[in-house]
Protein backbone atom coordinates (compact mmCIF):
# COMPACT_ATOMS: atom_id res chain seq x y z
CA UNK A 1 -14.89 7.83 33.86
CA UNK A 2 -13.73 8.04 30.28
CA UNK A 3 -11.13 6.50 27.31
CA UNK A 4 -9.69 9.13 24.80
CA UNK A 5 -8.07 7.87 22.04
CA UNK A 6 -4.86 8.68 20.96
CA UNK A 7 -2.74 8.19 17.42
CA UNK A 8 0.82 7.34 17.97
CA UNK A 9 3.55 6.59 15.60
CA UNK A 10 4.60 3.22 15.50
CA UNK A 11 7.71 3.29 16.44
CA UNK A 12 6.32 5.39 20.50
CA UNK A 13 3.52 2.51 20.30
CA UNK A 14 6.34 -0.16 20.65
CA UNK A 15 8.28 1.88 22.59
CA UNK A 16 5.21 2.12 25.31
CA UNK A 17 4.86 -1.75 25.13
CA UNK A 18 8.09 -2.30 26.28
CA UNK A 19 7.71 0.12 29.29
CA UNK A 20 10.34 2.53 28.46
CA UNK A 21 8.06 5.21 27.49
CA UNK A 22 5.92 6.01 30.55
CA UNK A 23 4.49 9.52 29.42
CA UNK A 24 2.71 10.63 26.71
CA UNK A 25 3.17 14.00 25.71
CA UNK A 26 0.48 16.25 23.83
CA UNK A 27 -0.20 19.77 23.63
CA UNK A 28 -3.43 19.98 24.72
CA UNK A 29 -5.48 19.11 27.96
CA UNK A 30 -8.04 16.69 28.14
CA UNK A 31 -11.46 16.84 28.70
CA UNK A 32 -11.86 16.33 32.66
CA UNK A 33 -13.01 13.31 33.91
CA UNK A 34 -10.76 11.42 31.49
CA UNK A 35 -8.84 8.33 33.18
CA UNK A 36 -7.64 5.97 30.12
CA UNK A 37 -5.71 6.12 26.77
CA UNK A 38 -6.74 3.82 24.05
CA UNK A 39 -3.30 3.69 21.83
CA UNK A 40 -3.88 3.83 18.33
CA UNK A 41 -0.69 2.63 15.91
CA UNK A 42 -0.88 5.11 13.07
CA UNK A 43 0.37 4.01 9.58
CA UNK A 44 1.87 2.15 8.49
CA UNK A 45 0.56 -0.47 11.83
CA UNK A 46 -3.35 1.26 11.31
CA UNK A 47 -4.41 -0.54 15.12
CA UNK A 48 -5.41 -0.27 18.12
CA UNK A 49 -2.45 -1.61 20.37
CA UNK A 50 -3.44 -1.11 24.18
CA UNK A 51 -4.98 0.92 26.95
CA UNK A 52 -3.50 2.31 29.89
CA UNK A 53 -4.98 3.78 33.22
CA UNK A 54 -3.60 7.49 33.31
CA UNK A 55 -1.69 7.83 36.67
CA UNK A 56 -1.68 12.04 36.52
CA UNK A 57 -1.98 14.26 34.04
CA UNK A 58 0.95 16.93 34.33
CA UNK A 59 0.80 20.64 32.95
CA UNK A 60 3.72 23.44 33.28
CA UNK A 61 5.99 24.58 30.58
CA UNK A 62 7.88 22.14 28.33
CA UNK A 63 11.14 22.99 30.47
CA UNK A 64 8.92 21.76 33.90
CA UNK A 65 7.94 18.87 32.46
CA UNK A 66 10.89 17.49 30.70
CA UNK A 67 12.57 17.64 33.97
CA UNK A 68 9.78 15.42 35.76
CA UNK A 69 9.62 12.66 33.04
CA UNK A 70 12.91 12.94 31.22
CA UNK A 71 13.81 9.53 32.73
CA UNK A 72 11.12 7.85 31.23
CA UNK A 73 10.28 9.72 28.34
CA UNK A 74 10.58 6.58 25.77
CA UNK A 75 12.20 9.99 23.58
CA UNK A 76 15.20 11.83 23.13
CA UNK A 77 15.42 15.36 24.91
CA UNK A 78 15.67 17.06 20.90
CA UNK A 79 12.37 15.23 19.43
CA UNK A 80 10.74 16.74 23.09
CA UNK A 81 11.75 20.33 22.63
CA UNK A 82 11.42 20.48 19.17
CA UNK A 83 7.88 19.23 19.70
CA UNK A 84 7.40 21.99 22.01
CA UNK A 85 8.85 24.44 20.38
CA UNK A 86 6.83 27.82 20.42
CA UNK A 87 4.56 26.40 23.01
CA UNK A 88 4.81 27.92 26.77
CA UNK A 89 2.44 24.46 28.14
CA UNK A 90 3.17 21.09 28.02
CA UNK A 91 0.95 18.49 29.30
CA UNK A 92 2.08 14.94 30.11
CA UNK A 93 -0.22 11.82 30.46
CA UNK A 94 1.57 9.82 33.53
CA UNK A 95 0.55 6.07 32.23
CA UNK A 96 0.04 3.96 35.35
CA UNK A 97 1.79 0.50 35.31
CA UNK A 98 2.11 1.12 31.33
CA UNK A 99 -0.69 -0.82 28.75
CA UNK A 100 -2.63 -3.19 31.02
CA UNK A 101 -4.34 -4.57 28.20
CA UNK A 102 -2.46 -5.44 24.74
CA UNK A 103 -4.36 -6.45 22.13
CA UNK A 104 -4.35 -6.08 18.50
CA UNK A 105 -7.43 -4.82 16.41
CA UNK A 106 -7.77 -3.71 12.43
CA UNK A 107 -9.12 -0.50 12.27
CA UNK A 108 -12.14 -1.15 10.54
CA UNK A 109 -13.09 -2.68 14.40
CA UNK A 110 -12.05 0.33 15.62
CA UNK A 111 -15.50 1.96 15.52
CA UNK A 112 -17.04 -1.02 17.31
CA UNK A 113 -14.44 -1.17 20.71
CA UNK A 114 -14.67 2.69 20.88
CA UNK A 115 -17.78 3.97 19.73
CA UNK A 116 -17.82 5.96 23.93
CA UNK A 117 -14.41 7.17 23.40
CA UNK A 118 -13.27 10.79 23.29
CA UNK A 119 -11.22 11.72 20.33
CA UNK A 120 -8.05 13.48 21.35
């Protein structure tokens, strides 16, 4: 199987660590056979945080899918809709027991941890 890896903001990164944020939201599907996100802290953080097994990967419209993760969403219902807005699919990355593996690495390592991934 295979890692994607995936930018988040800071402030979703910390959000995941903590285990309140147990989806990850995006508006496109991945490539199939793809079982692990590599989290990415964008700037002003610029590293690699964690990885987490994906659980399921849900797909229906944004209204479907708010309703199956709202409770652990790690975001408010507005910043979800207005994310979606426009869009008649939303897909949601289940995260399995959250980041199994935390760890903290400069981007300029990046390249040399994920030089299989898939960028997503």
């Amino acid at each position: 199987m295979s890692a994607m890896l995936l930018s988040i903001k800071p402030k979703y990164a910390k959000v995941i660590l903590e285990g309140k944020k147990q989806y990850e939201f995006r508006k496109s599907r991945p490539k199939d056979g793809m079982d692990r996100i590599i989290f990415y802290a964008s700037a002003p953080q610029k590293e690699v945080i964690g990885e987490a097994l994906i659980d399921e990967i849900l797909e229906g419209t944004p209204k479907e899918i708010w309703e199956l993760a709202k409770t652990a969403s790690g975001i408010t219902k507005k910043f979800y809709f207005s994310y979606y807005s426009g869009k008649d699919k939303a897909i949601a990355y289940k995260l399995k027991n959250g980041v199994i593996l935390v760890f903290v690495i400069a981007s300029a390592s990046l390249h040399e941890i994920c030089s299989k991934c898939v960028l997503h």
